[in-house]
C-alpha atoms as a PDB file:
ATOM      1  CA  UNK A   1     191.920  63.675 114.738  1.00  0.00           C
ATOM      2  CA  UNK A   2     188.278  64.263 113.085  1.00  0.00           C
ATOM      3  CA  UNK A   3     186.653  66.375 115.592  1.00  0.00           C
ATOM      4  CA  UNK A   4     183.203  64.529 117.397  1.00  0.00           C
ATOM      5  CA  UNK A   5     180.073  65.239 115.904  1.00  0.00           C
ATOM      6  CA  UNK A   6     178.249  68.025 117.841  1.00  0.00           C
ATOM      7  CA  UNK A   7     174.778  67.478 119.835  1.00  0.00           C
ATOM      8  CA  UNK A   8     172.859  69.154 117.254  1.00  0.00           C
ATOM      9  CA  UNK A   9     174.401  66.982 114.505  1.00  0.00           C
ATOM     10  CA  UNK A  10     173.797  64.195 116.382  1.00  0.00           C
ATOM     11  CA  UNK A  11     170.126  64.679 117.020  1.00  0.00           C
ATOM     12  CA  UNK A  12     169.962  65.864 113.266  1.00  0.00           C
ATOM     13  CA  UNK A  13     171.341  62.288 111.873  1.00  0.00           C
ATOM     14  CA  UNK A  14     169.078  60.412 114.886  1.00  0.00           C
ATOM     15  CA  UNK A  15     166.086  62.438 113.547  1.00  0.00           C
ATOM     16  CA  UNK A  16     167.197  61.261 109.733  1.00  0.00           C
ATOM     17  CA  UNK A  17     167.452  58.007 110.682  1.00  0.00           C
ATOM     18  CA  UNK A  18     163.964  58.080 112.065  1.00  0.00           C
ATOM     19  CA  UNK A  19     162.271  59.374 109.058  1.00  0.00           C
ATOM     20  CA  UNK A  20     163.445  56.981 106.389  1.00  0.00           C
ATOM     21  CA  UNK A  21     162.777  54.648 109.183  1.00  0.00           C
ATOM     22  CA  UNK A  22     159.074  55.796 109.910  1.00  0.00           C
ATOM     23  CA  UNK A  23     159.340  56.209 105.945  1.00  0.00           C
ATOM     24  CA  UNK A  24     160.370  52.883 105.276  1.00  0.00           C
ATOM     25  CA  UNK A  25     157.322  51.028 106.996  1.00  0.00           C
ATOM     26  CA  UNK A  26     154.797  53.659 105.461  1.00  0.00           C
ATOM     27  CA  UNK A  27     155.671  51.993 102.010  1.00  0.00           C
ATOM     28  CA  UNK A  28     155.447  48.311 103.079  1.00  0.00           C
ATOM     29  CA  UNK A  29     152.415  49.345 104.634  1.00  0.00           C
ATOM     30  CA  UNK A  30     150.915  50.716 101.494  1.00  0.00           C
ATOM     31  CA  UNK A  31     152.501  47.451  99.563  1.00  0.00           C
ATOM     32  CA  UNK A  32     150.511  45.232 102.130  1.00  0.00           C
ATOM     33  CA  UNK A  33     147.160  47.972 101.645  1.00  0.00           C
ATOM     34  CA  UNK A  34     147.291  47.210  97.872  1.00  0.00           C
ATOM     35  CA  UNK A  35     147.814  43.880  97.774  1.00  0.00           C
ATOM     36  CA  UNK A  36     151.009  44.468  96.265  1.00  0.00           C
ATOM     37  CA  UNK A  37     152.720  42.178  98.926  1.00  0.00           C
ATOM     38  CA  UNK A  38     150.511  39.250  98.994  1.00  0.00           C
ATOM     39  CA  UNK A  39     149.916  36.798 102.329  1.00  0.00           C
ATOM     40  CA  UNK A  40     152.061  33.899 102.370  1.00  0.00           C
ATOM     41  CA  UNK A  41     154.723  35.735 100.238  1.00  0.00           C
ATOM     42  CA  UNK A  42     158.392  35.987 100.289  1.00  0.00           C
ATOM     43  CA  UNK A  43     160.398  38.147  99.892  1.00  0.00           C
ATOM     44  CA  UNK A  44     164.193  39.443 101.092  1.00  0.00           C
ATOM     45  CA  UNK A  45     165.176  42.840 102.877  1.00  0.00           C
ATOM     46  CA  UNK A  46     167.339  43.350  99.219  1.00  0.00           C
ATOM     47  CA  UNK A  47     163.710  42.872  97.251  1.00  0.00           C
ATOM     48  CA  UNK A  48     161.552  45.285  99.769  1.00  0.00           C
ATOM     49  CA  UNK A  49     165.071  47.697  99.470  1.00  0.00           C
ATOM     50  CA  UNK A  50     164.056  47.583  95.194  1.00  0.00           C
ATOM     51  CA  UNK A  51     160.400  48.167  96.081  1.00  0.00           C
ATOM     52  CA  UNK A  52     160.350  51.041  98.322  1.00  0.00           C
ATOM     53  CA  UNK A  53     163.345  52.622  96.806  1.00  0.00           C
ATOM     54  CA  UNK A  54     165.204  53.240 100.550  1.00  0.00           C
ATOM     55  CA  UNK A  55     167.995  52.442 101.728  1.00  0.00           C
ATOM     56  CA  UNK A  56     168.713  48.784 103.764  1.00  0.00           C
ATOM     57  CA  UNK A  57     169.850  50.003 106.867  1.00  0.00           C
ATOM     58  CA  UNK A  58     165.984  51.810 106.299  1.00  0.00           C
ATOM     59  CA  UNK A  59     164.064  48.774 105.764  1.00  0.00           C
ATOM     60  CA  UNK A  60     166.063  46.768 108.045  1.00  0.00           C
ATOM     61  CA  UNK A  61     165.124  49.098 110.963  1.00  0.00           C
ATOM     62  CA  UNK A  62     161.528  49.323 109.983  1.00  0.00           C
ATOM     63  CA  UNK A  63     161.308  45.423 110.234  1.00  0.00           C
ATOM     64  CA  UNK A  64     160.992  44.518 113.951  1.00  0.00           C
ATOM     65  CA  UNK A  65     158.392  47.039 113.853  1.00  0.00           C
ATOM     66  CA  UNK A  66     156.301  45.273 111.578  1.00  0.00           C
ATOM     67  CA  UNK A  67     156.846  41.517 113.025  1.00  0.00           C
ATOM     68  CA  UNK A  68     155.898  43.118 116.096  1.00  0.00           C
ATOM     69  CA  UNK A  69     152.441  43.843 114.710  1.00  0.00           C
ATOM     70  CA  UNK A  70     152.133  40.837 113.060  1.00  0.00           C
ATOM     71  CA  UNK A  71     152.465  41.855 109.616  1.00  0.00           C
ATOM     72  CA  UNK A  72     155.796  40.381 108.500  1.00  0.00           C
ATOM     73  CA  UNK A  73     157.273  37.408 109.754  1.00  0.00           C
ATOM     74  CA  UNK A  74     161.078  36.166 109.366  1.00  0.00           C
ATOM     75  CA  UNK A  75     161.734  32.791 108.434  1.00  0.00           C
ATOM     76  CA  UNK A  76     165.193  31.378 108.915  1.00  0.00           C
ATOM     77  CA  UNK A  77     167.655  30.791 106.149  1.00  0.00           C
ATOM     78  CA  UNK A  78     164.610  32.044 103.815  1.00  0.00           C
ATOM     79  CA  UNK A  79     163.877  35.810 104.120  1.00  0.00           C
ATOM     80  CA  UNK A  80     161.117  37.267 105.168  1.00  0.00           C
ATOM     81  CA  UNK A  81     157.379  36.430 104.535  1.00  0.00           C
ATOM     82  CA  UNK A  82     153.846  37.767 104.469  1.00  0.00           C
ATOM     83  CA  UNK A  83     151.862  35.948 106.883  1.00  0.00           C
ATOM     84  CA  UNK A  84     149.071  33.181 105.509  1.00  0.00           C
ATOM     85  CA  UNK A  85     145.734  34.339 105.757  1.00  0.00           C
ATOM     86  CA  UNK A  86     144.212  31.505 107.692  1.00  0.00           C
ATOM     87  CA  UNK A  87     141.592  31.283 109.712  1.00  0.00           C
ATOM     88  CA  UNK A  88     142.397  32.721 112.866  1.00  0.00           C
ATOM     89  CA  UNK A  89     144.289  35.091 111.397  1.00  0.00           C
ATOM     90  CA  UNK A  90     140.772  36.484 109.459  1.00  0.00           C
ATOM     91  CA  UNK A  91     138.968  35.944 112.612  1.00  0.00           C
ATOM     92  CA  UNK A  92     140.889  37.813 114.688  1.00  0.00           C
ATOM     93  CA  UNK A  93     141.020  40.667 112.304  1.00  0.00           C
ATOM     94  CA  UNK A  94     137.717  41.184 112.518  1.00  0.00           C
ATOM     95  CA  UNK A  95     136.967  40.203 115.962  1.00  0.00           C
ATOM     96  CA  UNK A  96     139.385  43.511 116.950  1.00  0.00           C
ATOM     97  CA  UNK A  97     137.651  45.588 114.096  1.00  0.00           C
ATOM     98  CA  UNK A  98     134.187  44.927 115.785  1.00  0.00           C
ATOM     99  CA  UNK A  99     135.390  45.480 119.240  1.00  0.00           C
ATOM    100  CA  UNK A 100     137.145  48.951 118.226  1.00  0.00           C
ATOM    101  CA  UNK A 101     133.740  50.535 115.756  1.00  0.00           C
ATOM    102  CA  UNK A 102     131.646  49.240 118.169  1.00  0.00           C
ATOM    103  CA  UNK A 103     133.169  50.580 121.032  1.00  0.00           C
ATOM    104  CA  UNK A 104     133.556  54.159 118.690  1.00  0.00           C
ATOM    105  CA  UNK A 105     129.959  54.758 118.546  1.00  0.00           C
ATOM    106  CA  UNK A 106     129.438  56.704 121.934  1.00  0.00           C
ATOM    107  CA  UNK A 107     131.802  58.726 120.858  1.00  0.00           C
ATOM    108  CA  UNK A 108     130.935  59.209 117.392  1.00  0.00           C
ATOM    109  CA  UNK A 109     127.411  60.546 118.648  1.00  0.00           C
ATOM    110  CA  UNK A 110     128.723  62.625 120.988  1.00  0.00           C
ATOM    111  CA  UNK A 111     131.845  64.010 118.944  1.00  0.00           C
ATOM    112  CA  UNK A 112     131.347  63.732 115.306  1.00  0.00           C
ATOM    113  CA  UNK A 113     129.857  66.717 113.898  1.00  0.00           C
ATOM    114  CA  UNK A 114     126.462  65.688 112.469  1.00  0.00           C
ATOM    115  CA  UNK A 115     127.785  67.903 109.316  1.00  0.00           C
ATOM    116  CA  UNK A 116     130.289  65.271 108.713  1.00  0.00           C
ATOM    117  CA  UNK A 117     127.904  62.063 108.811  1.00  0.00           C
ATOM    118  CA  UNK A 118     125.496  64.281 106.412  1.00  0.00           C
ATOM    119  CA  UNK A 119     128.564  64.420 103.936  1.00  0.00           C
ATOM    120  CA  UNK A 120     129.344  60.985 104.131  1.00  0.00           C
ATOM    121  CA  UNK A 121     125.158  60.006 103.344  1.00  0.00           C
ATOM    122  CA  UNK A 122     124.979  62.660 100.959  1.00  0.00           C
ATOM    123  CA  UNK A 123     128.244  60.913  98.976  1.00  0.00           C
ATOM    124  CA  UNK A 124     126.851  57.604  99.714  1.00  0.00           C
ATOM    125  CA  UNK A 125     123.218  58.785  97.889  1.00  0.00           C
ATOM    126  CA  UNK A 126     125.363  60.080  94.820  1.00  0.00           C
ATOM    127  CA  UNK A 127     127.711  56.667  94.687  1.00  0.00           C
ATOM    128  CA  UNK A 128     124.442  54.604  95.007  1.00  0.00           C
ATOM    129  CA  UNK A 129     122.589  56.522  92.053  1.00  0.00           C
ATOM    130  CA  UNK A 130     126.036  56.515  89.971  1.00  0.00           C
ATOM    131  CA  UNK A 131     126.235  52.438  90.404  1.00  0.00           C
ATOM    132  CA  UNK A 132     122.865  52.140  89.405  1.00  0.00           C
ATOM    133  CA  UNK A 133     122.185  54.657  86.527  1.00  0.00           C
ATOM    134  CA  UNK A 134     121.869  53.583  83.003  1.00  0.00           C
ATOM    135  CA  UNK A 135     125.211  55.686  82.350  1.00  0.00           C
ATOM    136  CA  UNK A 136     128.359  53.933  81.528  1.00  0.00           C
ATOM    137  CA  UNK A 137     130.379  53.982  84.836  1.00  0.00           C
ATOM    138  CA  UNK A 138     133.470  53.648  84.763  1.00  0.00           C
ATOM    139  CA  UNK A 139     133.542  50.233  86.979  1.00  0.00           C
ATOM    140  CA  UNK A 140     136.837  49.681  88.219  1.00  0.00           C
ATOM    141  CA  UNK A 141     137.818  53.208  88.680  1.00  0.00           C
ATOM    142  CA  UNK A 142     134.381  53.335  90.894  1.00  0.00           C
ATOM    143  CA  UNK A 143     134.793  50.632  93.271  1.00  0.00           C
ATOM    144  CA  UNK A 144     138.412  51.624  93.686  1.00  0.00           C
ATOM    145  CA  UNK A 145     137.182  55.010  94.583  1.00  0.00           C
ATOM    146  CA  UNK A 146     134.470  53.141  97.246  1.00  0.00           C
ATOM    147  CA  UNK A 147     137.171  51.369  98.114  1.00  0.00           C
ATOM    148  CA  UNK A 148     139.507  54.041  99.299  1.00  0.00           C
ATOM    149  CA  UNK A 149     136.294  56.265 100.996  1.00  0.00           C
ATOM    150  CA  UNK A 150     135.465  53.050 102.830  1.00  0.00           C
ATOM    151  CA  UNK A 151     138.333  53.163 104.117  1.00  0.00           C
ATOM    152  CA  UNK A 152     139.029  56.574 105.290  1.00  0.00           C
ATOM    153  CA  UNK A 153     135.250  56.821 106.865  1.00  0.00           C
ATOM    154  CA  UNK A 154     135.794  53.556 108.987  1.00  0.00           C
ATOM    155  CA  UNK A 155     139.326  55.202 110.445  1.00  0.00           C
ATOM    156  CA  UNK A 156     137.649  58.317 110.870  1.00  0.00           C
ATOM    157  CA  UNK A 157     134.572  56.974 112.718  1.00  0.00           C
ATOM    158  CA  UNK A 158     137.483  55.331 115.161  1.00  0.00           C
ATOM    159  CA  UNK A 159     139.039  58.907 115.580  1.00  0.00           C
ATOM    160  CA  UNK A 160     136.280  60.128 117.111  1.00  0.00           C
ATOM    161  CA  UNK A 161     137.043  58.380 119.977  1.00  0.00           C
ATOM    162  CA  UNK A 162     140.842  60.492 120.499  1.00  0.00           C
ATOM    163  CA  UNK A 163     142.400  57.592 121.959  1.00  0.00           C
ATOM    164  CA  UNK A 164     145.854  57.388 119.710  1.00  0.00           C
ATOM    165  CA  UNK A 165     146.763  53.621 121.267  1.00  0.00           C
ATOM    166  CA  UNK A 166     143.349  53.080 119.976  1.00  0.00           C
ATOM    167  CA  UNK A 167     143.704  54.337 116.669  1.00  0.00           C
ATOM    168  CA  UNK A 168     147.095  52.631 116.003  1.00  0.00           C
ATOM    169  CA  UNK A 169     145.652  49.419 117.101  1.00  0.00           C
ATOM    170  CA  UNK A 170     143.020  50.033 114.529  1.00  0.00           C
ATOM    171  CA  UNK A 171     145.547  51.373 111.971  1.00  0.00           C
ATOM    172  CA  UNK A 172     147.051  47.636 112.345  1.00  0.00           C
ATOM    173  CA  UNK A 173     144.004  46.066 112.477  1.00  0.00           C
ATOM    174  CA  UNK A 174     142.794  47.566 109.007  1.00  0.00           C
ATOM    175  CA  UNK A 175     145.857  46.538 107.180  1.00  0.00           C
ATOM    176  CA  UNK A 176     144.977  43.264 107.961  1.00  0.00           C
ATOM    177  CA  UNK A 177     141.667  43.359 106.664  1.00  0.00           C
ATOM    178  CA  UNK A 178     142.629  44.765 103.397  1.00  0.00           C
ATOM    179  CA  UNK A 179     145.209  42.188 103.246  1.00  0.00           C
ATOM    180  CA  UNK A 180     142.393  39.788 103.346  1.00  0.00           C
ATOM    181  CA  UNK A 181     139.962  41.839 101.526  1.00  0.00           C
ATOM    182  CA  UNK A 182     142.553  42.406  98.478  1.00  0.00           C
ATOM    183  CA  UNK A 183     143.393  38.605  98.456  1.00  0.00           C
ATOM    184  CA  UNK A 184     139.776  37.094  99.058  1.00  0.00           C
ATOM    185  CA  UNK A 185     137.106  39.769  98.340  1.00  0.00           C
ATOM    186  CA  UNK A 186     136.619  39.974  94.755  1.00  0.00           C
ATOM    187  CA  UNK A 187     134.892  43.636  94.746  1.00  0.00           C
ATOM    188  CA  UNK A 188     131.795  43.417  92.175  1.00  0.00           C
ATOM    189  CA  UNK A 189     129.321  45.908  91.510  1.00  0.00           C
ATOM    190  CA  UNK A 190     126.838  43.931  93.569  1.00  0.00           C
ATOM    191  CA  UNK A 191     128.787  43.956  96.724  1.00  0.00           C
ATOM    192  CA  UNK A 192     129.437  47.836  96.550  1.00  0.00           C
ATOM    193  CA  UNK A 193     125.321  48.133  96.284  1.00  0.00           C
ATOM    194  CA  UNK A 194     125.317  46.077  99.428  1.00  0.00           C
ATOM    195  CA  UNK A 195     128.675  48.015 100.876  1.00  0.00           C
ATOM    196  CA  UNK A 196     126.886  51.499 100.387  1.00  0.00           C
ATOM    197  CA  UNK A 197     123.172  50.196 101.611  1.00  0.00           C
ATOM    198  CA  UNK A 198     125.312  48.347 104.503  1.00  0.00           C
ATOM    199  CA  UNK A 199     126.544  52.039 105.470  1.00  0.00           C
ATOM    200  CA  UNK A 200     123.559  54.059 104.998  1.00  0.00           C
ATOM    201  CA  UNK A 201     122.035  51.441 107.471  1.00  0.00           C
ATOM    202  CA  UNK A 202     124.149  52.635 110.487  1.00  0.00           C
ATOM    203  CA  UNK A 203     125.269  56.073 109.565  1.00  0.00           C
ATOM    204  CA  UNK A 204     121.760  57.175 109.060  1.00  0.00           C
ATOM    205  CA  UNK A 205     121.147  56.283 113.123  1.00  0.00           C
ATOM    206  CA  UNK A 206     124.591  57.551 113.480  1.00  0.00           C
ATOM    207  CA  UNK A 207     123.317  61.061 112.439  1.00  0.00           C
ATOM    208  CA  UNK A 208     120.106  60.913 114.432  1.00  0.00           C
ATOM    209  CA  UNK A 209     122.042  60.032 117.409  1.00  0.00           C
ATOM    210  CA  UNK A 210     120.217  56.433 117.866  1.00  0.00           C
ATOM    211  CA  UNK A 211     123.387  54.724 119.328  1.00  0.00           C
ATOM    212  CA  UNK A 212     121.977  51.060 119.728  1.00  0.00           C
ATOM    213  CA  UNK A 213     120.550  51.260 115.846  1.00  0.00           C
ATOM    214  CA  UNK A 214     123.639  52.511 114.895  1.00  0.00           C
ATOM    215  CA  UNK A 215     125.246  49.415 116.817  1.00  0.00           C
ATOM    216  CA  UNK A 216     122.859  47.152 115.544  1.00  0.00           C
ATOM    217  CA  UNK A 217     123.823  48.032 111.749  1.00  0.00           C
ATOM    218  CA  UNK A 218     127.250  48.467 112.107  1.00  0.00           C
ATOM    219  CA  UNK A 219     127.602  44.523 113.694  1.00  0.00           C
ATOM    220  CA  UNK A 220     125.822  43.599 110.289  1.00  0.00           C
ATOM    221  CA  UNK A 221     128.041  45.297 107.974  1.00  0.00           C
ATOM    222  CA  UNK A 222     131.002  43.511 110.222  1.00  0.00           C
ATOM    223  CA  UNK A 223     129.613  40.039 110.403  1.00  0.00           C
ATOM    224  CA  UNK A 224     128.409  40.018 106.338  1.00  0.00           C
ATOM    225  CA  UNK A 225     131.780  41.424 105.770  1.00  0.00           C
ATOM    226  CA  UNK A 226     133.543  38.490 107.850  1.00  0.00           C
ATOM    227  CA  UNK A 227     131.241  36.129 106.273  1.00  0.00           C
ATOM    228  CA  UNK A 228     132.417  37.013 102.592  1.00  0.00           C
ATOM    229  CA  UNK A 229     136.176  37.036 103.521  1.00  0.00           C
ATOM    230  CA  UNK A 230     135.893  33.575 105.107  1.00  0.00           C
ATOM    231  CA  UNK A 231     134.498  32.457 101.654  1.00  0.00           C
ATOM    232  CA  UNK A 232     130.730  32.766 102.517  1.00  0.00           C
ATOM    233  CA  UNK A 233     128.067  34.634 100.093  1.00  0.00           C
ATOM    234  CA  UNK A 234     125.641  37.012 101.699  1.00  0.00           C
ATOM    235  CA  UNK A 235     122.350  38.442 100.439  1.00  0.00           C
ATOM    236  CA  UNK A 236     122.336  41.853  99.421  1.00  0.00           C
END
């Protein structure tokens, strides 16, 4: 008789399974980040396996997590698939965005080290003279590299609040709005001048610790960047 796994092997092979679990879902995340799953996709648990290189019993288990958050949905007899970007599904991306960064800025004022919004100026200054110098710049790589920073700040900014429910919510919430913005924002040299002025507008209150500027600026980055997703043009 094969003697019974022991406690500590046990919580060893429970902790494994987490990982490639937790593992599992980091991947599809970064496939839905990148555009690299695409809304109103399908795809089968035996395709994502291919993808992310883990096992099934991996991706299978990472799964629930993801319909749960509205990222993945299963469709009988037909796999799984990427949900349609529709309407209310835009809407309510951004609705939650705007509640969240609003909702940040107290915090960011009162939290955020005003070292850190400097930095985040200073490297918007240097991106804004790079877009507009007579240099060659190296276009795509640029906006990929705004792209990414954009990113990163905006999560940041929500950090500042230390509310972890928060921040996953968020975390959720921005993987929906790069699903959109991969799939419907076509990211041009003109809308990173208005991206970068769009951020200067509220971080520069943000660093003066003018909380209702800050607000004021940050709703208009939001709204012009809902406006463009929905298929709407802006002026810069």
């Amino acid at each position: 008789m094969k003697d019974k796994p022991s406690a500590r092997q046990a919580v060893t092979s429970t902790t494994g399974e987490s990982s490639l679990r937790q593992l599992a879902y980091s991947r599809i995340e970064e496939l839905l980040n990148w555009g690299r799953l695409k809304p109103g996709q399908l795809i089968s648990q035996r395709e994502l396996v291919e993808t992310t290189g883990l096992t099934l019993s991996a991706v299978r288990e990472a799964i629930p997590r993801l319909e749960a958050e509205g990222l993945l949905q299963t469709l009988p007899q037909r796999g799984l698939m990427v949900p349609s970007l529709d309407v209310t599904f835009v809407r309510e991306a951004y609705q939650m965005r705007r509640v969240i960064e609003l909702s940040a800025i107290p915090d960011m004022i009162q939290r955020l080290d005003r070292d850190v919004i400097a930095t985040w100026l200073d490297w918007h200054i240097a991106a804004r003279e790079r877009l507009s110098s007579d240099d060659a710049v190296d276009l795509p790589a640029f906006l990929r590299e705004l792209q990414v920073y954009d990113w990163q700040m905006h999560a940041d900014m929500v950090e500042a609040m230390e509310n972890s429910l928060i921040s996953n919510v968020y975390r959720v919430t921005a993987i929906k709005i790069r699903m959109t913005a991969q799939t419907r924002v076509r990211v041009t040299r003109d809308n990173a001048t208005r991206v970068i002025a769009e951020h200067m507008a509220f971080l520069t209150p943000l660093r003066d610790g003018a909380p209702e500027a800050a607000a004021a600026a940050l709703s208009r980055h939001i709204d012009q960047s809902l406006t463009i997703a929905l298929g709407g043009t802006v002026a810069n």
